[in-house]
PDB file of N, CA and C in Angstrom:
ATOM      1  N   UNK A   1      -7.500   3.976 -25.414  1.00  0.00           N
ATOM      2  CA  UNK A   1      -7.327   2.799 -24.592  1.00  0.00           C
ATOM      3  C   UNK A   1      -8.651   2.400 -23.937  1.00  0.00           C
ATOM      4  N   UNK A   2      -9.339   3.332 -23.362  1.00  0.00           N
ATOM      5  CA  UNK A   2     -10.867   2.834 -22.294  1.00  0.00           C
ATOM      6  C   UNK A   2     -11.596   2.230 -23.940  1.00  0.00           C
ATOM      7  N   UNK A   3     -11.640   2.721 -24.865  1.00  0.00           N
ATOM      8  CA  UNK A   3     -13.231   2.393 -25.858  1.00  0.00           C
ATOM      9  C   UNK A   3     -12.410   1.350 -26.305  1.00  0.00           C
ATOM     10  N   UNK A   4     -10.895   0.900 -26.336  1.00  0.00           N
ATOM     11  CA  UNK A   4     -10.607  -0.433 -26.500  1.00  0.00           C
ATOM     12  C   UNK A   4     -10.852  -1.438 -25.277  1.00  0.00           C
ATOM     13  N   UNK A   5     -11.060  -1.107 -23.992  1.00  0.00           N
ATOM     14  CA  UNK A   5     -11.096  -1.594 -23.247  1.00  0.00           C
ATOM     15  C   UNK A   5     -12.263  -2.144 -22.955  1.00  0.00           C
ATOM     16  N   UNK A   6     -13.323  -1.041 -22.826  1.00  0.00           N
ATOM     17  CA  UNK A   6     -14.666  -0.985 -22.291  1.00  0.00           C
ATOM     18  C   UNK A   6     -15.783  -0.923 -23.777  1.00  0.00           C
ATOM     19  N   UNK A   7     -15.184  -0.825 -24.970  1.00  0.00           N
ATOM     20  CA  UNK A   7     -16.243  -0.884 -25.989  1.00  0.00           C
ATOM     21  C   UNK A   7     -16.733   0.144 -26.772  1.00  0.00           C
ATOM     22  N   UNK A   8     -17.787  -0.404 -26.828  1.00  0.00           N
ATOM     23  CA  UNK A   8     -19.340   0.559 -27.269  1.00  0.00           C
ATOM     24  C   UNK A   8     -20.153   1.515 -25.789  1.00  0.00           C
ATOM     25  N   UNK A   9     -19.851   0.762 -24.708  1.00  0.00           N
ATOM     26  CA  UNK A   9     -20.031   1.337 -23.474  1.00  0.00           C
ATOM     27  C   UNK A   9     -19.463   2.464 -23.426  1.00  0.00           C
ATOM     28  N   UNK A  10     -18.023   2.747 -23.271  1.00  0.00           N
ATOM     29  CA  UNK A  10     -16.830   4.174 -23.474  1.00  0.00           C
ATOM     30  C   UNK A  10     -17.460   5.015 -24.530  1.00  0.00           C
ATOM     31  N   UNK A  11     -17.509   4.449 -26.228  1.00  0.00           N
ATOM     32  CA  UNK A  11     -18.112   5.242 -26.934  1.00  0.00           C
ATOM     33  C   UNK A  11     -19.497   6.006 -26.669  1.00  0.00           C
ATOM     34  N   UNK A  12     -20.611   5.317 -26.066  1.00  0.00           N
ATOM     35  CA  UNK A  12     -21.841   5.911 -25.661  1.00  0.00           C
ATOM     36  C   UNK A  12     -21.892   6.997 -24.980  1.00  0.00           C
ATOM     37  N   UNK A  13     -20.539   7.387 -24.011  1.00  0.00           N
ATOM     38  CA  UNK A  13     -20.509   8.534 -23.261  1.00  0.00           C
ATOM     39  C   UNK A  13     -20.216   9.598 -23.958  1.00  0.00           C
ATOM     40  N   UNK A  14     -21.163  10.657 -24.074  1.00  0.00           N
ATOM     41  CA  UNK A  14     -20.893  11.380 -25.063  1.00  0.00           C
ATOM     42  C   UNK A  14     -19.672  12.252 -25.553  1.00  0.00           C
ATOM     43  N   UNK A  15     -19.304  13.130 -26.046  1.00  0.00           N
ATOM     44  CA  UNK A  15     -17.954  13.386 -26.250  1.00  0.00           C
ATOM     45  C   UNK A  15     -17.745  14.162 -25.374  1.00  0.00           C
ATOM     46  N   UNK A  16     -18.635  15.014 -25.281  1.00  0.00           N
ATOM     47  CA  UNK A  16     -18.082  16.189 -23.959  1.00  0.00           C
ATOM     48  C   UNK A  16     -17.966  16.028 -22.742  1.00  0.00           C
ATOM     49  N   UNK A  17     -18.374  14.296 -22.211  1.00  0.00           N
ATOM     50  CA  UNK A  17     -18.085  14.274 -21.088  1.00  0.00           C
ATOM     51  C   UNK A  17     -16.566  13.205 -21.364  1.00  0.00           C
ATOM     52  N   UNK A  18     -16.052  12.810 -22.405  1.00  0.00           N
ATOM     53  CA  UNK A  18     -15.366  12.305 -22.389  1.00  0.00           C
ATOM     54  C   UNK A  18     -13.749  12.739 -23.237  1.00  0.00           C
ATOM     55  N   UNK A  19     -14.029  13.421 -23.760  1.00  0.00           N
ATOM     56  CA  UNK A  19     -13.294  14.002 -24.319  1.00  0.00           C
ATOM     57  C   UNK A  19     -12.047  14.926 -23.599  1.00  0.00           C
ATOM     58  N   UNK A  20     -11.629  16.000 -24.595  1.00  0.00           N
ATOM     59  CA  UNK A  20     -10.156  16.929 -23.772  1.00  0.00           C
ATOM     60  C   UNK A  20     -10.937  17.696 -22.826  1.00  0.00           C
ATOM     61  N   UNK A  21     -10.438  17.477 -22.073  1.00  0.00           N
ATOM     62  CA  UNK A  21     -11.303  18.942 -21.161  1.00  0.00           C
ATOM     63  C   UNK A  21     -12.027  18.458 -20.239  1.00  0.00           C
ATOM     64  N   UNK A  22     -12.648  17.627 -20.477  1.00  0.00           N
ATOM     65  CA  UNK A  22     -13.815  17.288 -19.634  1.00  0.00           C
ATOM     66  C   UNK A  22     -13.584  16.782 -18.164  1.00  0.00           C
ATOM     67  N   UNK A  23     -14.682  16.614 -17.569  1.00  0.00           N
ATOM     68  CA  UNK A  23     -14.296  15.647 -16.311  1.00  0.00           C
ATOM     69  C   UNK A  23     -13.629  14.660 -16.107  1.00  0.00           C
ATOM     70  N   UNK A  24     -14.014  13.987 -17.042  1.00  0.00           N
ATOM     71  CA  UNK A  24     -13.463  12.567 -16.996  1.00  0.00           C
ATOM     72  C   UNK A  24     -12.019  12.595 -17.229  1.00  0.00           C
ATOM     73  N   UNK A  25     -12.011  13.304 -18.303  1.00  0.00           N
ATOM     74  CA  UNK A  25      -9.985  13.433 -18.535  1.00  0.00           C
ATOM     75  C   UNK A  25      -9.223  14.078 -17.454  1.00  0.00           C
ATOM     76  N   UNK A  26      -9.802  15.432 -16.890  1.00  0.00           N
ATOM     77  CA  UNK A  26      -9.152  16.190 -15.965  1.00  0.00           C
ATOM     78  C   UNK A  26      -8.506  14.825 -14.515  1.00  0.00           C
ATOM     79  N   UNK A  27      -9.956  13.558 -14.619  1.00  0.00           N
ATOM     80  CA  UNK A  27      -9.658  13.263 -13.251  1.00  0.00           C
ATOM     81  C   UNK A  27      -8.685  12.051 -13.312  1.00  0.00           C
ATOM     82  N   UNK A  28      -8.566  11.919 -15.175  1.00  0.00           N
ATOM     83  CA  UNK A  28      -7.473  10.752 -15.181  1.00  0.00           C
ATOM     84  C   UNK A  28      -6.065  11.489 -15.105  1.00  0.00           C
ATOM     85  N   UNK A  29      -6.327  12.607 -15.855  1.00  0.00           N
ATOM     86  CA  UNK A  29      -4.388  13.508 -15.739  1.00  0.00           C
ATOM     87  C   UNK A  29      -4.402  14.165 -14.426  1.00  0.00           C
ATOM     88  N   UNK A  30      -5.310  13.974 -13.233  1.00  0.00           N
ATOM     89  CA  UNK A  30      -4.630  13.941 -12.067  1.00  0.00           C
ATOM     90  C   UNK A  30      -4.644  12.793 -11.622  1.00  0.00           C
ATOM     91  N   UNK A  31      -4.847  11.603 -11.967  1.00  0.00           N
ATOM     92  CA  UNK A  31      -4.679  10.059 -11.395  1.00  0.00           C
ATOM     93  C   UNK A  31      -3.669   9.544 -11.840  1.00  0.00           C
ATOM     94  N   UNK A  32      -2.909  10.036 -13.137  1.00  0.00           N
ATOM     95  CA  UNK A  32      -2.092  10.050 -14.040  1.00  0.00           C
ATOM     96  C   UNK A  32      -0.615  10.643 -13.391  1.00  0.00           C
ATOM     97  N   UNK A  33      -1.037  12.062 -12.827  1.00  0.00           N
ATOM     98  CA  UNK A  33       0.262  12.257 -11.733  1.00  0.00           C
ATOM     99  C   UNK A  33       0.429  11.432 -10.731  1.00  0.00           C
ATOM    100  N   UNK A  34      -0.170  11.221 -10.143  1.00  0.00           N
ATOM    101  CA  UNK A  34       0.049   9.959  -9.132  1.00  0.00           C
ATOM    102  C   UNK A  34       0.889   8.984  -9.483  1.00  0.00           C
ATOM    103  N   UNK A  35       1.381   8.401 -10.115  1.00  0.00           N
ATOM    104  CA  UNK A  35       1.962   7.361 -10.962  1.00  0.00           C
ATOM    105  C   UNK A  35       3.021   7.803 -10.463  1.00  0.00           C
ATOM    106  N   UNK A  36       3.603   6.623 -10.033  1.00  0.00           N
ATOM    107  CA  UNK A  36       5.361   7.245  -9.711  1.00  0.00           C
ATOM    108  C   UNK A  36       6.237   5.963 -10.275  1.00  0.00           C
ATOM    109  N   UNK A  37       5.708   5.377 -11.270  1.00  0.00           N
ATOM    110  CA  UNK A  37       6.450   4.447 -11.959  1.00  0.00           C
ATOM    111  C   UNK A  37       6.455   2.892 -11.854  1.00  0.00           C
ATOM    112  N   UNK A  38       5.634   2.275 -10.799  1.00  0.00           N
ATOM    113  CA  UNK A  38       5.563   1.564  -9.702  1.00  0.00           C
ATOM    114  C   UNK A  38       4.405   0.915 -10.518  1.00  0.00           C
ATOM    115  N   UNK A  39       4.732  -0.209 -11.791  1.00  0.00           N
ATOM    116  CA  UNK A  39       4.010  -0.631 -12.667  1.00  0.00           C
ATOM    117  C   UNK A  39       2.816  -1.770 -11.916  1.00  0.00           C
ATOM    118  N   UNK A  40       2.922  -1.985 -10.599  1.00  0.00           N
ATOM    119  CA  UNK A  40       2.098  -2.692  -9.730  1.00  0.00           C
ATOM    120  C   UNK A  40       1.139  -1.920  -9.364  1.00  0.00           C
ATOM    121  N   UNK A  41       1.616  -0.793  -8.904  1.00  0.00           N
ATOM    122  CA  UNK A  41       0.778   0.235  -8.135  1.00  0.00           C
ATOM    123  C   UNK A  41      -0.570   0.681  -8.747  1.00  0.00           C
ATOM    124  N   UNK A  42      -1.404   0.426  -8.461  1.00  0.00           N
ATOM    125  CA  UNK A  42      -2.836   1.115  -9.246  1.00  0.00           C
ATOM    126  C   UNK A  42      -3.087   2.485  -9.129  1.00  0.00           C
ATOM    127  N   UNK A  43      -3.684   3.231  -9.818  1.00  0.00           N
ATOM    128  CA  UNK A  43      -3.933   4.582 -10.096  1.00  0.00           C
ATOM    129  C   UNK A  43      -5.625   4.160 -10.396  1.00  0.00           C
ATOM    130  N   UNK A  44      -6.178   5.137  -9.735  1.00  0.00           N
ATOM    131  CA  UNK A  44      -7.744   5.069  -9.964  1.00  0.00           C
ATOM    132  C   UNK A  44      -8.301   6.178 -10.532  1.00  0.00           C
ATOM    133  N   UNK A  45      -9.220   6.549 -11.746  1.00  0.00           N
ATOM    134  CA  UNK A  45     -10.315   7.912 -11.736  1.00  0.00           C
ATOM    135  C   UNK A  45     -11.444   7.948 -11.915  1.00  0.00           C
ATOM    136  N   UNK A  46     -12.414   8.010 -11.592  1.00  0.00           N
ATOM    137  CA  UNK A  46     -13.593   7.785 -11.829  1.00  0.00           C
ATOM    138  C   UNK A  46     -14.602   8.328 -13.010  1.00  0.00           C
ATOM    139  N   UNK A  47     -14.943   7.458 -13.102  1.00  0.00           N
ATOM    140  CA  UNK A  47     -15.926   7.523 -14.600  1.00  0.00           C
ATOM    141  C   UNK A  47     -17.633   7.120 -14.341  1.00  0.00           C
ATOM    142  N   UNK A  48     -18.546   7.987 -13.726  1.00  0.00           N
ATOM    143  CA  UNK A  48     -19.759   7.661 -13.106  1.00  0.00           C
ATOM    144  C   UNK A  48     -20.778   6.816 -14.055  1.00  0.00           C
ATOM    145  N   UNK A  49     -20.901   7.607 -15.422  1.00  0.00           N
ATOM    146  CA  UNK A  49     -21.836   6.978 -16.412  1.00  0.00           C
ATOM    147  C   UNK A  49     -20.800   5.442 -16.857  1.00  0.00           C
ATOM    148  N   UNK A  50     -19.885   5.331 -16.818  1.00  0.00           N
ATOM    149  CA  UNK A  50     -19.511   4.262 -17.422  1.00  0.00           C
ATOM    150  C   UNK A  50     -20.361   3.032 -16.587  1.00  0.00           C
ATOM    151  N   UNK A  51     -20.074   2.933 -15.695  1.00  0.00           N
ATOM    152  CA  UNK A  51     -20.692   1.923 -14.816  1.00  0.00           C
ATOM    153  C   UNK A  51     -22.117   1.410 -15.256  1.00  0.00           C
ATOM    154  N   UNK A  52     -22.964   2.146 -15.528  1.00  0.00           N
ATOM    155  CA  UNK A  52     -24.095   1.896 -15.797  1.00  0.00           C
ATOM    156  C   UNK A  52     -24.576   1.305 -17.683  1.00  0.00           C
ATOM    157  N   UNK A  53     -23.399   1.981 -18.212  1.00  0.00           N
ATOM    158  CA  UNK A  53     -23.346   1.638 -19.685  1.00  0.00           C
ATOM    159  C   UNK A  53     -22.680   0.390 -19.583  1.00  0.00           C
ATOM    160  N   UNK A  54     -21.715   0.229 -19.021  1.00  0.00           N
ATOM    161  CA  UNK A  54     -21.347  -1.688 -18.670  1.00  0.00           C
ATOM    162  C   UNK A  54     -22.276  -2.509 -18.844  1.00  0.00           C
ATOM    163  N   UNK A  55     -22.992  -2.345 -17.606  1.00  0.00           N
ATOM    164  CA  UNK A  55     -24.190  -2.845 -17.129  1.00  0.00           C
ATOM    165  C   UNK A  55     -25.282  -3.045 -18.817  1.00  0.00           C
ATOM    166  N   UNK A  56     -25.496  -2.169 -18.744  1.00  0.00           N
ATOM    167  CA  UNK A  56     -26.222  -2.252 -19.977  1.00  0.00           C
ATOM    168  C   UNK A  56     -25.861  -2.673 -21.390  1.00  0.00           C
ATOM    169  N   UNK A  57     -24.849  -2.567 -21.270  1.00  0.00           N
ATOM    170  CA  UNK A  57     -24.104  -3.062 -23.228  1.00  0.00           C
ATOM    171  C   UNK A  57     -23.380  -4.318 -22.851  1.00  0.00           C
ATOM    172  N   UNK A  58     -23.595  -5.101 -21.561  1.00  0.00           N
ATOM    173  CA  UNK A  58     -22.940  -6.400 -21.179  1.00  0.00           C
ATOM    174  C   UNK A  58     -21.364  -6.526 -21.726  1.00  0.00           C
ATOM    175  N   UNK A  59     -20.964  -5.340 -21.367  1.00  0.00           N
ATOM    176  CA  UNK A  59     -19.274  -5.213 -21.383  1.00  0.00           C
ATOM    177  C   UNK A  59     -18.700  -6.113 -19.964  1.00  0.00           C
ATOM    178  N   UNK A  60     -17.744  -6.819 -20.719  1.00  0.00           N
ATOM    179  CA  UNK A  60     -16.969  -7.625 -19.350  1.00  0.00           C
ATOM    180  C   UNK A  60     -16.214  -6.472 -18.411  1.00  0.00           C
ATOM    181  N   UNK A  61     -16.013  -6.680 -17.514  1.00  0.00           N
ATOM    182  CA  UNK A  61     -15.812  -5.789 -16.583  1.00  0.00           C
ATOM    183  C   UNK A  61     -14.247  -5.945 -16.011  1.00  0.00           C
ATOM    184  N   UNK A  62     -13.313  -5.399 -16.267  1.00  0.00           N
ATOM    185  CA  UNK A  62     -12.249  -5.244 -16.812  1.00  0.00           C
ATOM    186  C   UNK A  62     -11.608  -4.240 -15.941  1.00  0.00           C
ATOM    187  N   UNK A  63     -10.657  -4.303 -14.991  1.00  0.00           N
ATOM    188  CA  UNK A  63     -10.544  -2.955 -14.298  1.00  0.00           C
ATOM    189  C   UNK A  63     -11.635  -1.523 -14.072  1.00  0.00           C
ATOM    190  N   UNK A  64     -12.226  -2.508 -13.834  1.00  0.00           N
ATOM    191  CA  UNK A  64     -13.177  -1.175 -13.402  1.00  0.00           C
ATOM    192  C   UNK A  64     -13.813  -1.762 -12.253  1.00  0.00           C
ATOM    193  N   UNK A  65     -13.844  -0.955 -10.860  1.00  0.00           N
ATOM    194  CA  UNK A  65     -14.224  -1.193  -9.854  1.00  0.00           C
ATOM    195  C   UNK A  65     -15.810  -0.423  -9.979  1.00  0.00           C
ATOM    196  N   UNK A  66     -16.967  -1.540  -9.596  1.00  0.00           N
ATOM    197  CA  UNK A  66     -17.904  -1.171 -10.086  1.00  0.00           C
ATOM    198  C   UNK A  66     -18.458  -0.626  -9.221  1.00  0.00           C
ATOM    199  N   UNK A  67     -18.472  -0.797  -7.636  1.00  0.00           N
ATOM    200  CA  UNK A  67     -19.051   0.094  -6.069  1.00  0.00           C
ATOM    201  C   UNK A  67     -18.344   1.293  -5.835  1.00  0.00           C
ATOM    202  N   UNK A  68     -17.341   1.861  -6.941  1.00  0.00           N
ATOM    203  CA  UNK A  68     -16.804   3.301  -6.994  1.00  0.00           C
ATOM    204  C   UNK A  68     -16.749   4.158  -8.165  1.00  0.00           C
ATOM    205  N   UNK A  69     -17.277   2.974  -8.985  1.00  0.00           N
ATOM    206  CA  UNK A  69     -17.571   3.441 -10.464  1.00  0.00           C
ATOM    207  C   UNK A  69     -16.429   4.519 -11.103  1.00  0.00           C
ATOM    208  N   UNK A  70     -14.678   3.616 -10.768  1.00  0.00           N
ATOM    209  CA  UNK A  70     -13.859   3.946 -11.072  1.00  0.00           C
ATOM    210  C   UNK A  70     -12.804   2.903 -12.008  1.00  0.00           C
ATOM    211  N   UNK A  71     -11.981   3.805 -13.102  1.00  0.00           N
ATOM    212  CA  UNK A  71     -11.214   2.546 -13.846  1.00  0.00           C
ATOM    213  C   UNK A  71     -10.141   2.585 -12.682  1.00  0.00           C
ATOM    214  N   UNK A  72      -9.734   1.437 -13.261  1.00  0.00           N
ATOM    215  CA  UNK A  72      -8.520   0.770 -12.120  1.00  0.00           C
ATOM    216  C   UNK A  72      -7.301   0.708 -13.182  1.00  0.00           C
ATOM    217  N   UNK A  73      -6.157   1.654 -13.237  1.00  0.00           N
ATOM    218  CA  UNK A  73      -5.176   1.244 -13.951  1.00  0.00           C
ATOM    219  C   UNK A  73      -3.972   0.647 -13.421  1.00  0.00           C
ATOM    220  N   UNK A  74      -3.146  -0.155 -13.694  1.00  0.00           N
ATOM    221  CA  UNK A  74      -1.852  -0.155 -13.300  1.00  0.00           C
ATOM    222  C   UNK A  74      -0.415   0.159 -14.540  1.00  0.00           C
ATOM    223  N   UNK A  75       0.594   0.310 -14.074  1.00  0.00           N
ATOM    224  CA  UNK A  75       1.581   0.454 -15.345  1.00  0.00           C
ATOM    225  C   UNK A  75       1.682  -0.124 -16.711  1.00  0.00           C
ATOM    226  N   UNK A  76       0.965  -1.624 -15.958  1.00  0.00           N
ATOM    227  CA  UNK A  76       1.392  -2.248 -17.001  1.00  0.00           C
ATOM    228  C   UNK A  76      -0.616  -2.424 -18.017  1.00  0.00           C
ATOM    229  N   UNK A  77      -1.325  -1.669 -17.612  1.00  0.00           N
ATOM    230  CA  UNK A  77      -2.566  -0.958 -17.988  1.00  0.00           C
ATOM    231  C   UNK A  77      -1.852  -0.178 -19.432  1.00  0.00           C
ATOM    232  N   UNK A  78      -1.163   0.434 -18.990  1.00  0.00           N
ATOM    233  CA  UNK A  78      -0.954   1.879 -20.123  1.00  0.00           C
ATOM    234  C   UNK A  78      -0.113   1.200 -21.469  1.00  0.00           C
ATOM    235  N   UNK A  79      -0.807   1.247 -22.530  1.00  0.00           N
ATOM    236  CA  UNK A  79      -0.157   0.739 -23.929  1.00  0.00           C
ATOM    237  C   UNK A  79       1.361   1.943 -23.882  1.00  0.00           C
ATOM    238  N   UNK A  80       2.385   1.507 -24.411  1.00  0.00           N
ATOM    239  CA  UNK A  80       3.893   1.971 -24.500  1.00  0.00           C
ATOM    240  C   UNK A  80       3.830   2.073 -26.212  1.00  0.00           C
ATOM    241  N   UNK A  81       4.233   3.909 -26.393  1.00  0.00           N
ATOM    242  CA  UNK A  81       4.410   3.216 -27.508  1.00  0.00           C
ATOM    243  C   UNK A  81       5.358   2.983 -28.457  1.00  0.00           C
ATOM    244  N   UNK A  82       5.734   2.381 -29.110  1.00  0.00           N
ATOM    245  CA  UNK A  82       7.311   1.710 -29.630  1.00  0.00           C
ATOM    246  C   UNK A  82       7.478   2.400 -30.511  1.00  0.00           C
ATOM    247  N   UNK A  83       8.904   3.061 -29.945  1.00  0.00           N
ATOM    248  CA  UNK A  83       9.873   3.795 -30.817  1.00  0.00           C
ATOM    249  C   UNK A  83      10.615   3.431 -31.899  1.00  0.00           C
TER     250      UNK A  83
END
């Protein structure tokens, strides 16, 4: 969903910081619990290098709060996928 979102920017971050395991995932599957169903409600996690790869690969800026250098999701953010 983010390298559909955010691009070639998302892809540039290398895998290990983006990938299973990493920071970046750990801080979305705890931003991810937060979610209590409340498809308005935003859920935030931060992604530090993304911000700056925006900037630089002139990615439109798309839920991503750029003075916290965090994505911004809401419910209706998260692709569903059809059964």
């Amino acid at each position: 969903m983010l390298s559909q979102r955010y691009g070639n920017a998302f892809s540039l971050i290398p895998e290990e910081k983006r990938g299973p395991g990493s920071k970046l995932m750990l801080s979305f599957e705890r931003a991810k619990k937060t979610f209590d169903g409340d498809l308005d409600m935003p859920f935030r996690f931060e992604v530090p290098s993304l911000a700056r790869l925006i900037k630089q690969e002139g990615v439109p800026v798309v839920g991503f709060d750029m003075s916290d250098s965090e994505v911004v999701l809401t419910g209706y953010s998260i692709p569903v996928p059809v059964t």
